[in-house]
C-alpha atoms as a PDB file:
ATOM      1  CA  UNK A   1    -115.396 109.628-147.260  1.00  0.00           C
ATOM      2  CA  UNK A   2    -114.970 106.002-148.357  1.00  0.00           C
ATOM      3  CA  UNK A   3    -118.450 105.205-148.169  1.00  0.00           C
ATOM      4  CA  UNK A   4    -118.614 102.489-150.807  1.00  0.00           C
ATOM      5  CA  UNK A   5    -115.933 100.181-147.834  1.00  0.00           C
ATOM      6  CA  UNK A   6    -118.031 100.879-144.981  1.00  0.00           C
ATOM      7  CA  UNK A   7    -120.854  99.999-147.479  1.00  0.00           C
ATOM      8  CA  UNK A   8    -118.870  97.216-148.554  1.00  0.00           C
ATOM      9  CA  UNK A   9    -117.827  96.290-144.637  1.00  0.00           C
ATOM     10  CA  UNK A  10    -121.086  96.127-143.486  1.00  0.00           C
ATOM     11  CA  UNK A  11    -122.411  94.195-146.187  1.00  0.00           C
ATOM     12  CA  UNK A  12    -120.116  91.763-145.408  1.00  0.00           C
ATOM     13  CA  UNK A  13    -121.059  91.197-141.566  1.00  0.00           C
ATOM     14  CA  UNK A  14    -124.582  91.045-142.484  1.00  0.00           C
ATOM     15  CA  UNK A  15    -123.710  88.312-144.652  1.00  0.00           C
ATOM     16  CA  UNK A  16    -121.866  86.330-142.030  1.00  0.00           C
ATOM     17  CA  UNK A  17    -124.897  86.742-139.613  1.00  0.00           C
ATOM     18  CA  UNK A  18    -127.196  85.582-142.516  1.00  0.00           C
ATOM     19  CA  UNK A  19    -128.924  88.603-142.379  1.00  0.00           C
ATOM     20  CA  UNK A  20    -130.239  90.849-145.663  1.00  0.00           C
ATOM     21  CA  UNK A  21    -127.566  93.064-146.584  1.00  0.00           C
ATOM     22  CA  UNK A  22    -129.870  96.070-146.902  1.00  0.00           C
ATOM     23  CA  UNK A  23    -131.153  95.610-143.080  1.00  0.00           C
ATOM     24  CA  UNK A  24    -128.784  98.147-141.831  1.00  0.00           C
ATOM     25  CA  UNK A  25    -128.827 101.830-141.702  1.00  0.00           C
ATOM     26  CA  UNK A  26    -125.945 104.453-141.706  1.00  0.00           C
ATOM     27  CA  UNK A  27    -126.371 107.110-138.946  1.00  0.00           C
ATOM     28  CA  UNK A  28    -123.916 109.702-140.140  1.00  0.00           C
ATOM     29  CA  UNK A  29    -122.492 111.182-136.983  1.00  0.00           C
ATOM     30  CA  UNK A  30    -121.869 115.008-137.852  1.00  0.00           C
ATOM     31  CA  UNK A  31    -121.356 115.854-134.304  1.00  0.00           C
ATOM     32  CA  UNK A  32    -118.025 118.037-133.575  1.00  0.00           C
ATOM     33  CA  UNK A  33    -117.997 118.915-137.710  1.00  0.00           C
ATOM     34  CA  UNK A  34    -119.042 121.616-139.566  1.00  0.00           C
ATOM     35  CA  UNK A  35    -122.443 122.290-141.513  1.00  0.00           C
ATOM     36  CA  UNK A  36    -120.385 121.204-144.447  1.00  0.00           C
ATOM     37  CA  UNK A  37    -120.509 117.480-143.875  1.00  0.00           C
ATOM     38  CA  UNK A  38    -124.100 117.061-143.222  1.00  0.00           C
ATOM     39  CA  UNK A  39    -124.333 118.840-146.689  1.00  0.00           C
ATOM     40  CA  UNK A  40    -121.630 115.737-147.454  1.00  0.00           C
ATOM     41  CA  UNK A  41    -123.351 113.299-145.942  1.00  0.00           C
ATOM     42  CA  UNK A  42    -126.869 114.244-147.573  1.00  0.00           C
ATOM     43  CA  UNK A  43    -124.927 114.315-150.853  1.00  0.00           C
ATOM     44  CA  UNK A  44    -124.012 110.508-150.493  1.00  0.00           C
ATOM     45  CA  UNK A  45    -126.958 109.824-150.093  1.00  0.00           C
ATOM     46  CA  UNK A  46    -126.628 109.604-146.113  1.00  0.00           C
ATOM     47  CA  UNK A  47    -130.134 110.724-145.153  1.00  0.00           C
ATOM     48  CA  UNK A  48    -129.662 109.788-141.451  1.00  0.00           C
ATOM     49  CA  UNK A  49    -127.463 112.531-139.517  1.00  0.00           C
ATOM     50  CA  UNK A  50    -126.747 111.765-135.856  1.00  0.00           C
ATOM     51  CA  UNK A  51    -126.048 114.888-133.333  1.00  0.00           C
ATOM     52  CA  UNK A  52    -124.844 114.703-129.870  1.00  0.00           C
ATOM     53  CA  UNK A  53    -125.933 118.117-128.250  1.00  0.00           C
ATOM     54  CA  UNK A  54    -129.148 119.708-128.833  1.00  0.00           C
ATOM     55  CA  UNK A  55    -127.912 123.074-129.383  1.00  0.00           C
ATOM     56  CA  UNK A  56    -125.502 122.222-131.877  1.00  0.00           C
ATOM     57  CA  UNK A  57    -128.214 120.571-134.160  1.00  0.00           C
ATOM     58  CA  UNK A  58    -130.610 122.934-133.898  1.00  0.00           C
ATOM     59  CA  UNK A  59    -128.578 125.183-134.698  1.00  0.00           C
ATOM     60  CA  UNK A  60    -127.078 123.075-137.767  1.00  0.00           C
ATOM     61  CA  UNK A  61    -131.195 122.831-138.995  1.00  0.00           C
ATOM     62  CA  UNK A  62    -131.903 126.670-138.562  1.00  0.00           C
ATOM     63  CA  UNK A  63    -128.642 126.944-141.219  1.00  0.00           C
ATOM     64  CA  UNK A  64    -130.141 124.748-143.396  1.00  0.00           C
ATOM     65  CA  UNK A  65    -133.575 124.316-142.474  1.00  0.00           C
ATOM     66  CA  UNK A  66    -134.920 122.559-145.899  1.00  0.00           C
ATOM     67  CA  UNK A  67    -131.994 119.606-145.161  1.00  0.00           C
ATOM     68  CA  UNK A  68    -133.388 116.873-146.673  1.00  0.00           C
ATOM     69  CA  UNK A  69    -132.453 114.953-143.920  1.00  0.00           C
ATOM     70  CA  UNK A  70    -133.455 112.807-140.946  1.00  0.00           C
ATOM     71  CA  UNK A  71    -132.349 114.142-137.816  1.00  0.00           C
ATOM     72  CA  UNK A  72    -131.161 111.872-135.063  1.00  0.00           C
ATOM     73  CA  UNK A  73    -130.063 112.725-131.442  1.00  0.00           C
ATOM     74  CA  UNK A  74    -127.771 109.416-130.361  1.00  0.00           C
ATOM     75  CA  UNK A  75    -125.995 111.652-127.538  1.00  0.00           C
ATOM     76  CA  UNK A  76    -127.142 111.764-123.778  1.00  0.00           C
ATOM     77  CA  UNK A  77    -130.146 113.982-123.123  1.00  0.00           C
ATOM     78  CA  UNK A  78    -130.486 116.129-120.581  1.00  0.00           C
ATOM     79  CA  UNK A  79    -134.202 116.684-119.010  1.00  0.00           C
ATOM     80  CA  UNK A  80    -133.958 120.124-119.121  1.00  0.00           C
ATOM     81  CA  UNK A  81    -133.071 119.838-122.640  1.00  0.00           C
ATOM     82  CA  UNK A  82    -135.713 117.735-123.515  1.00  0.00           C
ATOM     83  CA  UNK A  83    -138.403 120.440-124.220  1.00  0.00           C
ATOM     84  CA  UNK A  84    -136.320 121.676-127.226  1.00  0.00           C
ATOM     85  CA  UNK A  85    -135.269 118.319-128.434  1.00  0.00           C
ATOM     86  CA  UNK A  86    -138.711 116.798-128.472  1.00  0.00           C
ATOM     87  CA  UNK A  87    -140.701 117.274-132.345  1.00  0.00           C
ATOM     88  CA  UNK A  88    -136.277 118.052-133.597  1.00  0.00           C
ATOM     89  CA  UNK A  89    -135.767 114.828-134.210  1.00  0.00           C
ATOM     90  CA  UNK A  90    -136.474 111.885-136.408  1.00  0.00           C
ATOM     91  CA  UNK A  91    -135.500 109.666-133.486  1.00  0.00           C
ATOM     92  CA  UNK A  92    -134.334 110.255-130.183  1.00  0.00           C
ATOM     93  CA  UNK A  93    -131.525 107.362-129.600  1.00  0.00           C
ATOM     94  CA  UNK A  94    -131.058 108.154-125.500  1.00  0.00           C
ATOM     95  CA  UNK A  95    -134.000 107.588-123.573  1.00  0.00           C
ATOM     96  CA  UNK A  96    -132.371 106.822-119.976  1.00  0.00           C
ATOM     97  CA  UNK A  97    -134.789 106.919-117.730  1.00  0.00           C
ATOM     98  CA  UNK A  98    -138.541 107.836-116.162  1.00  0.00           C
ATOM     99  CA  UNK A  99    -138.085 111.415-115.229  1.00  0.00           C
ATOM    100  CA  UNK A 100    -136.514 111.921-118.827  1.00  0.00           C
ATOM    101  CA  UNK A 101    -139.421 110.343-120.197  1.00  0.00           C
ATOM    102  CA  UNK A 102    -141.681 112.883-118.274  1.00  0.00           C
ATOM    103  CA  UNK A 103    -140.071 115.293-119.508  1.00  0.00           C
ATOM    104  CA  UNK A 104    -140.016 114.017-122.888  1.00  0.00           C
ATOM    105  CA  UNK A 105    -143.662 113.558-123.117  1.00  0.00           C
ATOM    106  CA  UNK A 106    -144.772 117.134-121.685  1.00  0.00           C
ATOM    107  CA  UNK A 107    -141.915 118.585-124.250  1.00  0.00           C
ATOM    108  CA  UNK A 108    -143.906 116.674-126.866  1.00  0.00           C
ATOM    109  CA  UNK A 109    -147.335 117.447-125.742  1.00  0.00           C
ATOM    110  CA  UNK A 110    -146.475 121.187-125.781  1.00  0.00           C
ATOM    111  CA  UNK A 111    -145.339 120.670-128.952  1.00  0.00           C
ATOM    112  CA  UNK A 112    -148.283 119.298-130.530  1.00  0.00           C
ATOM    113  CA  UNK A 113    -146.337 115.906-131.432  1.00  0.00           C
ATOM    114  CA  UNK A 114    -145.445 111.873-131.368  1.00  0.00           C
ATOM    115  CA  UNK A 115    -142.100 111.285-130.518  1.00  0.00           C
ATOM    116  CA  UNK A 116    -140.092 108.508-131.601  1.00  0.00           C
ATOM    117  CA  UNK A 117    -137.652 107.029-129.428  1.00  0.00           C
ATOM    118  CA  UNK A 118    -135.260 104.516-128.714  1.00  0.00           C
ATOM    119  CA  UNK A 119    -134.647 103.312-124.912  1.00  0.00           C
ATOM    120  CA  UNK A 120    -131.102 103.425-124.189  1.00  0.00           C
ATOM    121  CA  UNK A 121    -129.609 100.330-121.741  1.00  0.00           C
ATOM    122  CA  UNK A 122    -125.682 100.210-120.014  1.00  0.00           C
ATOM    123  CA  UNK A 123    -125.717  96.938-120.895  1.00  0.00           C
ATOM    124  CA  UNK A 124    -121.959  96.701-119.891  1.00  0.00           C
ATOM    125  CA  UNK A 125    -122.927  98.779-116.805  1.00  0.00           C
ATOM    126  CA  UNK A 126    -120.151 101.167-116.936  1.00  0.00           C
ATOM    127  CA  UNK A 127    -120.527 103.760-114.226  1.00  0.00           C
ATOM    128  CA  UNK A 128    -118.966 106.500-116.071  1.00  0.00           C
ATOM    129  CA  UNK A 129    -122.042 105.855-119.009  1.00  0.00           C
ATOM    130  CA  UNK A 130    -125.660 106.927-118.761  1.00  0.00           C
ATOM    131  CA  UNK A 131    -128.065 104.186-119.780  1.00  0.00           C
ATOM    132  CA  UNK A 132    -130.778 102.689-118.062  1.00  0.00           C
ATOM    133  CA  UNK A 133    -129.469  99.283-116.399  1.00  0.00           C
ATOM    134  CA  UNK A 134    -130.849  96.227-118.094  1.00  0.00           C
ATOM    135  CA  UNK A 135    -132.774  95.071-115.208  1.00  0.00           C
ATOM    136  CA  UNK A 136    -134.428  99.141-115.011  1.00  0.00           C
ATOM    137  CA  UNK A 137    -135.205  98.893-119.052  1.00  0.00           C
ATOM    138  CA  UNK A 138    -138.554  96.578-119.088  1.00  0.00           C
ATOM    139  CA  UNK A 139    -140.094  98.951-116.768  1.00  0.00           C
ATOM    140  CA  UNK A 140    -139.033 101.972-118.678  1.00  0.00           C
ATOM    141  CA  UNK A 141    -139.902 100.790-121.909  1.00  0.00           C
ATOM    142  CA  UNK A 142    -143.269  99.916-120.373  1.00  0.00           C
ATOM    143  CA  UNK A 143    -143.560 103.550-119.117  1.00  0.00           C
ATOM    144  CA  UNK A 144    -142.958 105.077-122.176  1.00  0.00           C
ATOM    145  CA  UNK A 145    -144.881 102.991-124.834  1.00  0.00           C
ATOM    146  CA  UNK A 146    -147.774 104.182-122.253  1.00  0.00           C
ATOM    147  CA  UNK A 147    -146.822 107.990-123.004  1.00  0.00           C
ATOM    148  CA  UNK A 148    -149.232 109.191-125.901  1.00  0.00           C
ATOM    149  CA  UNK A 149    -146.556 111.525-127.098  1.00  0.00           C
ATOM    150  CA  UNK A 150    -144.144 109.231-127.230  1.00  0.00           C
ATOM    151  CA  UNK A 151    -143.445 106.054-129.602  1.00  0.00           C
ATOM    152  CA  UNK A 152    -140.633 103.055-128.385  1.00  0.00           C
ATOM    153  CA  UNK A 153    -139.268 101.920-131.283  1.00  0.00           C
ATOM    154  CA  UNK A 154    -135.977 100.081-130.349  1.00  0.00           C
ATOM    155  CA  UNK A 155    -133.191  99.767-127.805  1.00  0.00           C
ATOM    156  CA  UNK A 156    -129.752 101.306-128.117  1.00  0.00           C
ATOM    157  CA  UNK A 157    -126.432 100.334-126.596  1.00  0.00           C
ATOM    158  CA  UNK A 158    -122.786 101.330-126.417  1.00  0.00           C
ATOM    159  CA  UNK A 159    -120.003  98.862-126.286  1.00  0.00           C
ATOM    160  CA  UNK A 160    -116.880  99.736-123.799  1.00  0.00           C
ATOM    161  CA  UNK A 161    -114.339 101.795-125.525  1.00  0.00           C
ATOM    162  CA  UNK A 162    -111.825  99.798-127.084  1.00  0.00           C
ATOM    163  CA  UNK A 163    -113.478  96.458-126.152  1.00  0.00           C
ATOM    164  CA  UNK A 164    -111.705  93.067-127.477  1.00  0.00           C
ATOM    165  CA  UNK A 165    -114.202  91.640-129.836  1.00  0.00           C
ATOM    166  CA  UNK A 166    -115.407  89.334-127.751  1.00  0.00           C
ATOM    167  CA  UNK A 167    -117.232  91.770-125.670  1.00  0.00           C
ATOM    168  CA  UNK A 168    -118.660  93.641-127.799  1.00  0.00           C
ATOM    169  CA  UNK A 169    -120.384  90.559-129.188  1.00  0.00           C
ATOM    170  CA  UNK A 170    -121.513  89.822-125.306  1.00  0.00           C
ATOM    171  CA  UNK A 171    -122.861  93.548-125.271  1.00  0.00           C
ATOM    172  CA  UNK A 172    -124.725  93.967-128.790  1.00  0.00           C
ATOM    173  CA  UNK A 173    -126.279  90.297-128.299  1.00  0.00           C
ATOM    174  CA  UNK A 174    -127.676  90.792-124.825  1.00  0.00           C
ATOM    175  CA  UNK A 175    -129.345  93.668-126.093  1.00  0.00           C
ATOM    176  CA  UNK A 176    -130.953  91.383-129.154  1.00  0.00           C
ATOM    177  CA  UNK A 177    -131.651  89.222-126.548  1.00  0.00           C
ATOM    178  CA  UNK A 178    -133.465  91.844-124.206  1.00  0.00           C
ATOM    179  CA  UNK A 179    -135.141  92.974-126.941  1.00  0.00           C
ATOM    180  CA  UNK A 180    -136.615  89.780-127.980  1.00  0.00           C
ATOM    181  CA  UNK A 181    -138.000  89.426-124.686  1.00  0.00           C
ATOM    182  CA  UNK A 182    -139.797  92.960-124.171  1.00  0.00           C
ATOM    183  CA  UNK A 183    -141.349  92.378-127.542  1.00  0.00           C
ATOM    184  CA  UNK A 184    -145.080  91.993-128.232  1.00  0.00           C
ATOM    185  CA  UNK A 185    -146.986  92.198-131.210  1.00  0.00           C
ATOM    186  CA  UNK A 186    -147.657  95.534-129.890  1.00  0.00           C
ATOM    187  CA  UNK A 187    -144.270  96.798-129.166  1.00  0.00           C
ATOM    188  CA  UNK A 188    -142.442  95.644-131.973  1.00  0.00           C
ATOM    189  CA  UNK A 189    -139.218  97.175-130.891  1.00  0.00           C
ATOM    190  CA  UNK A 190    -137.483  96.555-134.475  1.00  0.00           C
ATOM    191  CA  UNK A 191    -134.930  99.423-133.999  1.00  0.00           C
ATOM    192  CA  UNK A 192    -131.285  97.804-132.336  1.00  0.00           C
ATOM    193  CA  UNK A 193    -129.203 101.189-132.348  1.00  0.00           C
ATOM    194  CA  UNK A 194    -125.545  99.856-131.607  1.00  0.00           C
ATOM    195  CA  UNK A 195    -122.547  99.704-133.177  1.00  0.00           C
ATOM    196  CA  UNK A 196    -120.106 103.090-133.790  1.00  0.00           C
ATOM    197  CA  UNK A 197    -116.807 103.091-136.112  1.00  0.00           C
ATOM    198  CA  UNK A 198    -114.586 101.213-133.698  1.00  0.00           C
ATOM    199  CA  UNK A 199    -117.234  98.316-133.404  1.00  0.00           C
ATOM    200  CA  UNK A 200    -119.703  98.328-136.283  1.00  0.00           C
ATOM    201  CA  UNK A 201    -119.123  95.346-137.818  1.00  0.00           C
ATOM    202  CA  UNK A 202    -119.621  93.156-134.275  1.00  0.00           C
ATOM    203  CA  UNK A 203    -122.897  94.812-134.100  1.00  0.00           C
ATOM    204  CA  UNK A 204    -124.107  94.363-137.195  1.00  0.00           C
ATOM    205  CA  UNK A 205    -123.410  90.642-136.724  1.00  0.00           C
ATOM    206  CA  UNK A 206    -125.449  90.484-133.718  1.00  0.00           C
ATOM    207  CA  UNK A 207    -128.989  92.138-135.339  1.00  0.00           C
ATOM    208  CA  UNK A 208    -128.060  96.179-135.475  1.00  0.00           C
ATOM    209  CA  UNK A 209    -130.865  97.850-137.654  1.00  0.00           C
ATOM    210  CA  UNK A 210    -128.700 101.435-136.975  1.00  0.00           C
ATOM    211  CA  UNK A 211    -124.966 101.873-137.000  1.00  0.00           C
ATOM    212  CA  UNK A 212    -123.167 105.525-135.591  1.00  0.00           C
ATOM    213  CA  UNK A 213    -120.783 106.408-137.704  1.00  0.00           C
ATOM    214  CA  UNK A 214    -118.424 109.482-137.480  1.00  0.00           C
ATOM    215  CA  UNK A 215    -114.829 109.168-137.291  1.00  0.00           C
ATOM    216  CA  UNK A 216    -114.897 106.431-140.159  1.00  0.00           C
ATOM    217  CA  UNK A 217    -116.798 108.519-142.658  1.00  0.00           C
ATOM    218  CA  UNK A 218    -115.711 112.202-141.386  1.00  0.00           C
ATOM    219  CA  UNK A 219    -112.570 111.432-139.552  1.00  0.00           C
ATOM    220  CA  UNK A 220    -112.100 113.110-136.131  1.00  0.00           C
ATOM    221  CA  UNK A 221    -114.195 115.199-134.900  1.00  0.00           C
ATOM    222  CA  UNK A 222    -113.285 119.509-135.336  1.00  0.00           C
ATOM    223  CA  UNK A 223    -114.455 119.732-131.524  1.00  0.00           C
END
């Protein structure tokens, strides 16, 4: 893991957006590897681990259930998977829609908690992607800030695979831009999750606060 160059990389694009160099944080992606790099991870000091699947985290956390980690979920979520995600996670990167919010919020209610979440938008409106479309997200951030179980702290994106760089700038800045217009001074909405290892640096450049990162810190994934 060559954590100091990613470091280094995304330093760098912070710099070039005039941004603070410290604004950004590392989601290490363990999803697909063994137990052994979240132990990794934690080492570096990587105290943000991203999962994909419920079932593989939670199992991951009943291994090592004193982690001193924050778990993320930045896959898509299922609603009838949402009852034993909700209270798991740090941060729930993949809220998609209203019934999954519904779902959500009675998985958190029965759970006695407040969950954090980020709303997640298609803003390239790929078919084959889940993500609310950017004309659906006001409404469903609306929605769920009115939830008292849940918390909407941020918006989260993915860029099209292999995108030129010139799209993935159009993606990660319309969703600063949507952003900046859903937020109040009571929804702050100061979490921008987007930008993964192919496409980190473009997002940081356009206002990420959280970057996915797997394949560049673990390489590829064991399944």
């Amino acid at each position: 893991m060559d954590l100091a160059a990613v470091r280094g990389r995304i330093a760098a694009a912070a710099a070039r957006a005039g941004r603070r160099t410290d604004s950004v944080t590392i989601i290490a992606v363990t999803k697909g590897h063994p137990l052994e790099r979240v132990r990794e991870a934690a080492g570096a000091g990587l105290l943000d681990v991203g999962e994909s699947r419920v079932q593989e985290a939670a199992a991951k956390q009943a291994a090592w259930p004193d982690a001193p980690v924050r778990w993320h979920l930045v896959g898509h979520l299922q609603r009838n998977k949402a009852r034993l995600a909700a209270g798991r996670f740090a941060l729930i990167h993949s809220l998609d829609s209203l019934r999954l919010a519904d779902a959500l919020e009675a998985g958190a209610a029965a759970a006695g908690v407040v969950q954090d979440v980020l709303v997640e938008v298609n803003v390239a409106r790929e078919p084959q992607k889940s993500g609310a479309m950017p004309e659906e997200a006001p409404d469903l951030v609306a929605r769920a800030a009115g939830l008292p179980h849940l918390v909407v702290r941020g918006l989260m994106t993915l860029a099209p695979y292999d995108a030129p760089a010139a799209v993935q700038h159009r993606v990660f800045g319309e969703l600063r831009e949507l952003r900046d217009r859903l937020a109040t001074s009571d929804l702050e909405l100061a979490v921008l999750s987007m930008g993964m290892s192919a496409d980190f640096e473009a997002a940081v450049e356009e206002g990420a606060t959280m970057v996915r990162l797997g394949t560049i810190l673990f390489g590829e994934r064991v399944s």
